[in-house]
C-alpha atoms as a PDB file:
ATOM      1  CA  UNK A   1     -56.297-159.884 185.955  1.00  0.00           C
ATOM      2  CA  UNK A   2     -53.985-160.632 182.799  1.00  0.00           C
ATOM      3  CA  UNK A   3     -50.800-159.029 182.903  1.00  0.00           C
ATOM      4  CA  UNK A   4     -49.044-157.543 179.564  1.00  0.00           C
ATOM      5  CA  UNK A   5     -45.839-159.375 178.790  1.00  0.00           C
ATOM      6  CA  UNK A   6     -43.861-156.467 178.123  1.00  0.00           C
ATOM      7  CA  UNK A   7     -44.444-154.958 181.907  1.00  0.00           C
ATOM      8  CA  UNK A   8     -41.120-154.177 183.986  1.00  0.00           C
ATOM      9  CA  UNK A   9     -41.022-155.528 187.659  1.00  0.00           C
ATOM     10  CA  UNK A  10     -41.371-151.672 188.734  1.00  0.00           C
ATOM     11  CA  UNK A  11     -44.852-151.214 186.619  1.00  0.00           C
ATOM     12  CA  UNK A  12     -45.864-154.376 188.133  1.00  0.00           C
ATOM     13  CA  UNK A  13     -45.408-153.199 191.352  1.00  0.00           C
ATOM     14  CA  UNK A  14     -46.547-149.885 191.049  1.00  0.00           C
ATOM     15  CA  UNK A  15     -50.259-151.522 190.044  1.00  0.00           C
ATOM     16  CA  UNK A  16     -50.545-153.103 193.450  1.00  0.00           C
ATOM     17  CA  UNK A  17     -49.015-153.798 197.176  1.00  0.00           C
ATOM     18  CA  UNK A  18     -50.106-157.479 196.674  1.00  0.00           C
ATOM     19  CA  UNK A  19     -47.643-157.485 193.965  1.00  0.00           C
ATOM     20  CA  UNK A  20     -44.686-155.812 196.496  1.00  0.00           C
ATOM     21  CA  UNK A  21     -45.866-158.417 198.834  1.00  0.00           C
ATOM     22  CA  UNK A  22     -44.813-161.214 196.389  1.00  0.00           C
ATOM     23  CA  UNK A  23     -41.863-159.770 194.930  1.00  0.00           C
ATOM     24  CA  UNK A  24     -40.518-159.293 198.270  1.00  0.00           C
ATOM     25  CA  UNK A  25     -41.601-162.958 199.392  1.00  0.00           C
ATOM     26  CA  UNK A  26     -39.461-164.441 196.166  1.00  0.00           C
ATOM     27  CA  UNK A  27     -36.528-161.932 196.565  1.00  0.00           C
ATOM     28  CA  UNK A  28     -37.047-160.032 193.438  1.00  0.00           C
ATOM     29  CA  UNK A  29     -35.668-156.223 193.339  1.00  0.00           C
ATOM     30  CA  UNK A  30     -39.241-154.381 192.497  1.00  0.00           C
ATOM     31  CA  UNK A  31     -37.164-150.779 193.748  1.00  0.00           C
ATOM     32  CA  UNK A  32     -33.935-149.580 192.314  1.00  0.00           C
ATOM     33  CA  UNK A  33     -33.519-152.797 190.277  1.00  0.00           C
ATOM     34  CA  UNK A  34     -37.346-152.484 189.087  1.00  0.00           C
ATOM     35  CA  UNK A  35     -36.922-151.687 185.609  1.00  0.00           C
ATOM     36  CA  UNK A  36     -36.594-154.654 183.705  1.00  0.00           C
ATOM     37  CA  UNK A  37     -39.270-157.704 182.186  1.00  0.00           C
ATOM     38  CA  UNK A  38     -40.303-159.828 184.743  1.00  0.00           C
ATOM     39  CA  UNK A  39     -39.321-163.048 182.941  1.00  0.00           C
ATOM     40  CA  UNK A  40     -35.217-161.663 183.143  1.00  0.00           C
ATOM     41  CA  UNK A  41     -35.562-160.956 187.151  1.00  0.00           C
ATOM     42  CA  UNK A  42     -37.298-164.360 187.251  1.00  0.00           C
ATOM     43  CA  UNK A  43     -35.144-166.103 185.711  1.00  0.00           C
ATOM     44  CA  UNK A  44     -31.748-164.127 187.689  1.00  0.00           C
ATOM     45  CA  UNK A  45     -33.769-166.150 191.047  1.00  0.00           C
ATOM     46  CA  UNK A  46     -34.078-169.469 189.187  1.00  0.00           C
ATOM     47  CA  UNK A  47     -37.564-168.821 189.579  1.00  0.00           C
ATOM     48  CA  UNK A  48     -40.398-170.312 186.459  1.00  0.00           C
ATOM     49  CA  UNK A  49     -41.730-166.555 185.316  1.00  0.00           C
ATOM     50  CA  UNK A  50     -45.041-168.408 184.233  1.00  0.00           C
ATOM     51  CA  UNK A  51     -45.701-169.351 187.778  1.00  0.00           C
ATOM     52  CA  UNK A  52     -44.897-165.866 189.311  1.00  0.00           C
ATOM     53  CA  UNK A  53     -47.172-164.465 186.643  1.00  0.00           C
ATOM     54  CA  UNK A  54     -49.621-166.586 187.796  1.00  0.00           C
ATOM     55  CA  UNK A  55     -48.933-165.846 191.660  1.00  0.00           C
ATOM     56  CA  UNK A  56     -49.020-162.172 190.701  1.00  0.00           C
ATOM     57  CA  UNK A  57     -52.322-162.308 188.576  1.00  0.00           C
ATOM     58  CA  UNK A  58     -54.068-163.884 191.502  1.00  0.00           C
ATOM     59  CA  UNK A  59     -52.623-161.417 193.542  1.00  0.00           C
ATOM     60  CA  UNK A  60     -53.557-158.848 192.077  1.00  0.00           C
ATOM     61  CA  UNK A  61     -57.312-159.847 191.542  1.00  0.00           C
ATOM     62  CA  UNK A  62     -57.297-160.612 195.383  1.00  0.00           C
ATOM     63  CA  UNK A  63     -55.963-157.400 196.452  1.00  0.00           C
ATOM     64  CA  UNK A  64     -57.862-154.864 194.097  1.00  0.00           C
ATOM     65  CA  UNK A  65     -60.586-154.135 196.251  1.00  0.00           C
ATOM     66  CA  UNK A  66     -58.239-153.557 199.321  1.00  0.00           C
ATOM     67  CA  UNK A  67     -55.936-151.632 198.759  1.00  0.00           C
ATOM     68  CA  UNK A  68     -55.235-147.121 197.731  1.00  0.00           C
ATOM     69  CA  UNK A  69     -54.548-146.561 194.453  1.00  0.00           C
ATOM     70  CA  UNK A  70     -51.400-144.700 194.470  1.00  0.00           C
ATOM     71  CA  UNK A  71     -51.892-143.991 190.835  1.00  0.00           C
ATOM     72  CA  UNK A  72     -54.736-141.916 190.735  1.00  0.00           C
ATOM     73  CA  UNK A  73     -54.854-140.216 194.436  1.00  0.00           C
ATOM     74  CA  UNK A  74     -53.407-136.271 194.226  1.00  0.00           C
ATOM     75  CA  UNK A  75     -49.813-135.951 194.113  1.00  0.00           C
ATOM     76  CA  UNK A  76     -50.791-134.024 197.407  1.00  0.00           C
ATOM     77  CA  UNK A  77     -52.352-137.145 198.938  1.00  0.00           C
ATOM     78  CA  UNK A  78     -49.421-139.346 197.592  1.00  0.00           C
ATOM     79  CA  UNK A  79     -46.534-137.112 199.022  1.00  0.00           C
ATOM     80  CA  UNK A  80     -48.129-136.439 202.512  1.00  0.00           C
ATOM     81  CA  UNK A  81     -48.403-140.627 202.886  1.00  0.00           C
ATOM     82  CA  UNK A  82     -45.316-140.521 202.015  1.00  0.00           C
ATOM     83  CA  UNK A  83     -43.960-138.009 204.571  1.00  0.00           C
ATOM     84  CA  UNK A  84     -46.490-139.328 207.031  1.00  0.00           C
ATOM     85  CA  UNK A  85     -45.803-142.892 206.779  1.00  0.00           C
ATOM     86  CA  UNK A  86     -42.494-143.597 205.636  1.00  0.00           C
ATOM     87  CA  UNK A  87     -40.591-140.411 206.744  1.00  0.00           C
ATOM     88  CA  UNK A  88     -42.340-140.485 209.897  1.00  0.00           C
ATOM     89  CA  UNK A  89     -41.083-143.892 210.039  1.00  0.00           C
ATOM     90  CA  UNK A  90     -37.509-142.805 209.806  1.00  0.00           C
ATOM     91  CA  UNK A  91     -37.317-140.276 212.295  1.00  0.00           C
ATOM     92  CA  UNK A  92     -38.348-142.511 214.605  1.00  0.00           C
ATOM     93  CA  UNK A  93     -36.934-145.715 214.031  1.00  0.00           C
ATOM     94  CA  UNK A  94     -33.089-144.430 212.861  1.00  0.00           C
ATOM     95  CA  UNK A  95     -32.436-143.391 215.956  1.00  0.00           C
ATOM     96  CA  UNK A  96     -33.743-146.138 217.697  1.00  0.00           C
ATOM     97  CA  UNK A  97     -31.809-148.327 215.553  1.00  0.00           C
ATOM     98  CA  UNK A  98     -28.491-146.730 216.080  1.00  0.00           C
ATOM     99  CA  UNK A  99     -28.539-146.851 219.830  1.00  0.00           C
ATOM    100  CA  UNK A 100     -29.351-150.565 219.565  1.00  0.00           C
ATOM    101  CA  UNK A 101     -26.471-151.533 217.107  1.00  0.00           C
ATOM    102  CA  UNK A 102     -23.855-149.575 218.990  1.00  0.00           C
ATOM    103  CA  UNK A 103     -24.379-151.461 222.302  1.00  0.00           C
ATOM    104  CA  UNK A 104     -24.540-154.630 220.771  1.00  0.00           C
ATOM    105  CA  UNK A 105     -21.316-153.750 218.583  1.00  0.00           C
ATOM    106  CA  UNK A 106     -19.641-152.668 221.657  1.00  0.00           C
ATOM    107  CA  UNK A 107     -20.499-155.674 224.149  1.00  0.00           C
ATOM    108  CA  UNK A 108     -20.129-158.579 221.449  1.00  0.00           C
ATOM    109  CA  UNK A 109     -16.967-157.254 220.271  1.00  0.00           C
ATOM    110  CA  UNK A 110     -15.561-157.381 223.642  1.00  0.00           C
ATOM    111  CA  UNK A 111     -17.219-160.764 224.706  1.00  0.00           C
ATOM    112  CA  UNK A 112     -17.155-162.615 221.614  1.00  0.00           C
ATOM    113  CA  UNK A 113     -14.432-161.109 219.290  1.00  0.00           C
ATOM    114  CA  UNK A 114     -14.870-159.165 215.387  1.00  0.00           C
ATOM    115  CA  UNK A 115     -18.893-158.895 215.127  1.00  0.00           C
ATOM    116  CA  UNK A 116     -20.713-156.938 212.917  1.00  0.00           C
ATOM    117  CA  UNK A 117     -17.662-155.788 210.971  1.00  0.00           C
ATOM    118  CA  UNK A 118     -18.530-152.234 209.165  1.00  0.00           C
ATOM    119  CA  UNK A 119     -22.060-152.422 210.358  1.00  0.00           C
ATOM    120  CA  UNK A 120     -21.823-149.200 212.332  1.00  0.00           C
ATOM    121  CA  UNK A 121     -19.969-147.737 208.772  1.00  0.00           C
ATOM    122  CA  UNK A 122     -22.439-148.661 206.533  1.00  0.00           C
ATOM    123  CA  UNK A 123     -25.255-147.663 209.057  1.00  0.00           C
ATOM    124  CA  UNK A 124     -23.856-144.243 210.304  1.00  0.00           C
ATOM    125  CA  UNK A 125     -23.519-143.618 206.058  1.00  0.00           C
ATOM    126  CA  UNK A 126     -27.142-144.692 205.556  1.00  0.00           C
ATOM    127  CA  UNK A 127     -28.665-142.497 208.146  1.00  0.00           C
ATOM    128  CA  UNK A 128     -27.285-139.519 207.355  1.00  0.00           C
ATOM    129  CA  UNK A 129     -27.652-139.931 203.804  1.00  0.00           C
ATOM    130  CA  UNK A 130     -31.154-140.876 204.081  1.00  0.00           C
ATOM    131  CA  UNK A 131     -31.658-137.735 207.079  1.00  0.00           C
ATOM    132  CA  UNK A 132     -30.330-135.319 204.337  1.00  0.00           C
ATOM    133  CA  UNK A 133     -32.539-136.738 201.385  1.00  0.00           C
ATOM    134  CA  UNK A 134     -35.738-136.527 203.642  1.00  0.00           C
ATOM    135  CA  UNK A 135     -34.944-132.691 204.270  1.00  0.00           C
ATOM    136  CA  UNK A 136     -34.579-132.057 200.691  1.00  0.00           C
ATOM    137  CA  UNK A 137     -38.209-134.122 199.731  1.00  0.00           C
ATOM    138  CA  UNK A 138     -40.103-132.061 202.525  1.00  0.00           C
ATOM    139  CA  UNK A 139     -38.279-128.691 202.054  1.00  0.00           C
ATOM    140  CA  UNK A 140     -38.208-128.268 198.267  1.00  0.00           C
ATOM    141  CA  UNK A 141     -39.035-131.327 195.948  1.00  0.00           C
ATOM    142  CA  UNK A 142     -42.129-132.100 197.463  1.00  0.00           C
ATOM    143  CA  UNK A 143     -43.606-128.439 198.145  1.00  0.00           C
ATOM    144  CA  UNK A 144     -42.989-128.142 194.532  1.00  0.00           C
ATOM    145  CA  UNK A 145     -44.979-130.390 193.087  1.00  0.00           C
ATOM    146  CA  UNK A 146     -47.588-130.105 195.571  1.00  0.00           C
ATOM    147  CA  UNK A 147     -47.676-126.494 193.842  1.00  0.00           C
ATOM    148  CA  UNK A 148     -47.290-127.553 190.539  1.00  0.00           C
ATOM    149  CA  UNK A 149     -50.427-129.685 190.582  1.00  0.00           C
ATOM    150  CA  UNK A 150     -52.591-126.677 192.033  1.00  0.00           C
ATOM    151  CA  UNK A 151     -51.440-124.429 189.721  1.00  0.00           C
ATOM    152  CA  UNK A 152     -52.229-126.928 186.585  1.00  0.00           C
ATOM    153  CA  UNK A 153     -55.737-127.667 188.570  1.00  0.00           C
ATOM    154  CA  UNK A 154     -56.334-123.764 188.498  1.00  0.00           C
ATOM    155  CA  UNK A 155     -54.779-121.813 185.420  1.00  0.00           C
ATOM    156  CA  UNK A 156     -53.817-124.876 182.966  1.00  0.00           C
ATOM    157  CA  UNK A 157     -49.664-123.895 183.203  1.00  0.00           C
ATOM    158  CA  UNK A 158     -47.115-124.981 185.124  1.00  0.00           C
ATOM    159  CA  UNK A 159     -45.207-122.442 187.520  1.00  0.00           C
ATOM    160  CA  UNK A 160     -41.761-121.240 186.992  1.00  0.00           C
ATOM    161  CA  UNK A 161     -39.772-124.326 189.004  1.00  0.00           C
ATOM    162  CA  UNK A 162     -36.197-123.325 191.277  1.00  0.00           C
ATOM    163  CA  UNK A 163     -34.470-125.917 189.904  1.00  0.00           C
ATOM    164  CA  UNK A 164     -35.643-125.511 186.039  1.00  0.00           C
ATOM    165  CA  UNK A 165     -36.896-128.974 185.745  1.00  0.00           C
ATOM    166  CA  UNK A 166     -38.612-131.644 188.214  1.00  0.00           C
ATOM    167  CA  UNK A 167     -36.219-133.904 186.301  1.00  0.00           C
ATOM    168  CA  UNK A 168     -32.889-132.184 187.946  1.00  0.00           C
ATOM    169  CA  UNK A 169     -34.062-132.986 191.692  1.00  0.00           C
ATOM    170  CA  UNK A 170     -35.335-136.466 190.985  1.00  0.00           C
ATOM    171  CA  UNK A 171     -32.420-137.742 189.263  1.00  0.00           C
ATOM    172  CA  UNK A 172     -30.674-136.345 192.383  1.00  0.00           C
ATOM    173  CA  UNK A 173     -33.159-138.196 194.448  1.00  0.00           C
ATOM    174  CA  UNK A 174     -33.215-141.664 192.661  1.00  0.00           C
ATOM    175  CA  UNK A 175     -28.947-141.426 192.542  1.00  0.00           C
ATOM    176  CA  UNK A 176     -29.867-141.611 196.475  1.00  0.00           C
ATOM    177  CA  UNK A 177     -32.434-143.967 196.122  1.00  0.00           C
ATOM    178  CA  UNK A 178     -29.872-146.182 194.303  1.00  0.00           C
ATOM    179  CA  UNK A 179     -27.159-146.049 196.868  1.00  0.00           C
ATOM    180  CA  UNK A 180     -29.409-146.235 199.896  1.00  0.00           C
ATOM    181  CA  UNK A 181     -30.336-150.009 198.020  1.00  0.00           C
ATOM    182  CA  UNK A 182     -26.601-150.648 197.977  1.00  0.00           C
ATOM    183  CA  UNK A 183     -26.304-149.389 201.784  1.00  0.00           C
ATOM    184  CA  UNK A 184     -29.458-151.978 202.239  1.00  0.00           C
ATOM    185  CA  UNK A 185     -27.155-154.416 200.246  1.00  0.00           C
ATOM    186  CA  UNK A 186     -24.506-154.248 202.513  1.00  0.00           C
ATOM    187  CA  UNK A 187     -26.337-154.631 205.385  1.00  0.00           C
ATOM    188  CA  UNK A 188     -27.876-157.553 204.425  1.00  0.00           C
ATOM    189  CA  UNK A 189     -24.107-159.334 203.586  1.00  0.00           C
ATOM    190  CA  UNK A 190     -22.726-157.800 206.716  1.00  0.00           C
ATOM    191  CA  UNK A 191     -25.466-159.243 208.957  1.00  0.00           C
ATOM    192  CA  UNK A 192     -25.543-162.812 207.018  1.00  0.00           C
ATOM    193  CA  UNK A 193     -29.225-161.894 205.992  1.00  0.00           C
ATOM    194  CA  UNK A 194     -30.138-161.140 209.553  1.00  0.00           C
ATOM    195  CA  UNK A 195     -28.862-164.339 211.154  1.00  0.00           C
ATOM    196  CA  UNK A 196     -28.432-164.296 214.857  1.00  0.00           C
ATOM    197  CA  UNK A 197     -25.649-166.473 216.639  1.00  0.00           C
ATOM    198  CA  UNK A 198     -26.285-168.886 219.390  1.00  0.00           C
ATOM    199  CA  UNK A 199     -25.479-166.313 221.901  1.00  0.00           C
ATOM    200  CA  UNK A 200     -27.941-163.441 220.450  1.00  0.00           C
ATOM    201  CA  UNK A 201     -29.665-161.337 223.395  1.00  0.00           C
ATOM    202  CA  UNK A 202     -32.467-159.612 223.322  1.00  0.00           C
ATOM    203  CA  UNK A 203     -31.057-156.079 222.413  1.00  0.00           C
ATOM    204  CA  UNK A 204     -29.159-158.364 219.699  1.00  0.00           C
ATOM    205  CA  UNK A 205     -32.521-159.584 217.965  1.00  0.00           C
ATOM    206  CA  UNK A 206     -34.114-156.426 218.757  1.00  0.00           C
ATOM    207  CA  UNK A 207     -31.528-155.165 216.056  1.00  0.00           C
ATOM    208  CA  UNK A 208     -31.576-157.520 213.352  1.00  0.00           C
ATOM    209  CA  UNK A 209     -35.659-157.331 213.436  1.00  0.00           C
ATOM    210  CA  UNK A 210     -35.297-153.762 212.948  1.00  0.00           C
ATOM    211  CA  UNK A 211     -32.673-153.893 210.349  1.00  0.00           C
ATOM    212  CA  UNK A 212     -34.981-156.048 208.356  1.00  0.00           C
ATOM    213  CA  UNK A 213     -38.509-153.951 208.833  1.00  0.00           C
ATOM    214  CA  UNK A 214     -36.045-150.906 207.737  1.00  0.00           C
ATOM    215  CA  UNK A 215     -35.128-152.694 204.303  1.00  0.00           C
ATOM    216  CA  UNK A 216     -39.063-153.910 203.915  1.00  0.00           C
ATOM    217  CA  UNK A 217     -40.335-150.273 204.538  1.00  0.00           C
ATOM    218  CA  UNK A 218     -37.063-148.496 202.217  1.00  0.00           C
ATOM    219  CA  UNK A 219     -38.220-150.609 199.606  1.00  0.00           C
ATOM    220  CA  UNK A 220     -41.818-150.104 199.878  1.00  0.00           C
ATOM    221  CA  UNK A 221     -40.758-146.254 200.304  1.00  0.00           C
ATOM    222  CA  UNK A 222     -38.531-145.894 197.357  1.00  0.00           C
ATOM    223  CA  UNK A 223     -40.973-147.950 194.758  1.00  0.00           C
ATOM    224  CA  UNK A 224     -43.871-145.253 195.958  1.00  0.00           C
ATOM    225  CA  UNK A 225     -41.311-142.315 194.766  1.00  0.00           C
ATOM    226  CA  UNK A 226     -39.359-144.367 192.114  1.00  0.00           C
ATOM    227  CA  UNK A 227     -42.299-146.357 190.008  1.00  0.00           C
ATOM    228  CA  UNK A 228     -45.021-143.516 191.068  1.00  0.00           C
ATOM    229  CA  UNK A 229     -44.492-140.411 192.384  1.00  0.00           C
ATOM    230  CA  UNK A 230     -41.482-139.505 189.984  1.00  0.00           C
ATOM    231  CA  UNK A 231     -42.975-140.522 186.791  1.00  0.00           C
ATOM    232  CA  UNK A 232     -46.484-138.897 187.478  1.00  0.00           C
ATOM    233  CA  UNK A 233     -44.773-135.483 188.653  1.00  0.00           C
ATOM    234  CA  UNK A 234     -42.935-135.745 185.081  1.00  0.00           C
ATOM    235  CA  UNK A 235     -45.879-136.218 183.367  1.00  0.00           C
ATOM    236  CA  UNK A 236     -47.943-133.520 184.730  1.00  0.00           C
ATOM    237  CA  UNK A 237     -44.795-130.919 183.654  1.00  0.00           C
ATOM    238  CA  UNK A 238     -44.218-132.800 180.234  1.00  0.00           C
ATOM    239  CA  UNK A 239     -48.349-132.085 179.699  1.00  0.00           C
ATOM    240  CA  UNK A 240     -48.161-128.473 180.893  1.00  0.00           C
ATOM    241  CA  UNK A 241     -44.978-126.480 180.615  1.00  0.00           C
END
């Protein structure tokens, strides 16, 4: 499969998982930091952009016939994965995650002196933040569009919207997006990329493992709303309002 060279890292992505798979293997930002060429977030890693085009290409070929295609399923389909999967995912592992962090912040700080520093800040911010925005997607944004696409299946016209515009609650959604990466970020500096000391328990590794599956699923989670959801809800009112 040839790629275009005027495709952003987020189109990229949003053409295949095989593609997250490798952006996330070579550290390049395919979620809030998506939209930009390839060759300039290639080049920001000191990474050849021909030879990630050629890693993606292959890819891409190899993954084609394994994968959903987020881009032409029902917004209906595409929002209850999303709920089902990812904010599923949340609800259970936040919790999880929390009661883990503050009995390792509490026993290593004791024991071993400042660990973690702001961890518990940063986390405690992320969580609710990310609680809130998950009540807002399953209450009103996603209900919405959900409606929006029956209604253009069965009369040809958009409904009257509660918020005038699908663009008003998903800029309000990727703002959130875009400080839940800088939470992720933080995290990441915080924990030393999820090193563990010498003297790391169980409960200890239990955390940082977590930490890290909860930055590979966010950013999995966002790109699906970011690079797909978002601009295929916008299109369907652009085409029918």
């Amino acid at each position: 499969m040839q790629l275009e060279s005027n495709l952003t890292v987020a189109e990229i992505a949003a053409r295949s998982l095989a593609a997250v798979r490798l952006f996330e293997q070579r550290g390049i930002d395919y979620c809030c930091g998506g939209h930009r060429p390839l060759a300039e977030a290639c080049n920001e890693k000191g990474i050849d952009p021909d030879t990630i085009k050629r890693e993606l290409e292959a890819a891409l070929a190899a993954g084609q016939q394994q994968e959903c295609d987020w881009a032409s399923v029902s917004l209906q389909e595409l929002t209850d994965h999303i709920v089902g999967t990812h904010h599923e995912y949340l609800k259970r592992e936040l919790p999880l995650l929390a009661d883990r962090l503050a009995k390792v912040y509490r026993i290593y700080n004791e024991r071993y002196g400042p660990t973690l520093v702001g961890l518990p800040e940063v986390y405690d911010g992320l969580r609710s933040e990310l609680e809130m925005h998950m009540m807002k997607e399953e209450r009103i944004l996603f209900p919405n569009i959900a409606a929006a696409e029956q209604a253009v299946a069965s009369s040809g016209m958009m409904p009257p919207l509660p918020f005038g515009s699908f663009a008003n609650p998903i800029a309000m959604m990727e703002r959130e997006h875009n400080s839940a990466g800088g939470a992720l970020a933080r995290i990441r500096e915080i924990t030393g990329n999820f090193a563990l000391p010498d003297c790391a328990c169980t409960t200890y590794r239990a955390l940082m493992n977590g930490l890290q599956e909860l930055e590979q699923d966010l950013h999995l989670h966002i790109h699906l709303e970011n690079n797909i959801l978002f601009p295929r809800t916008l299109e369907l009112e652009r085409k029918f309002r």
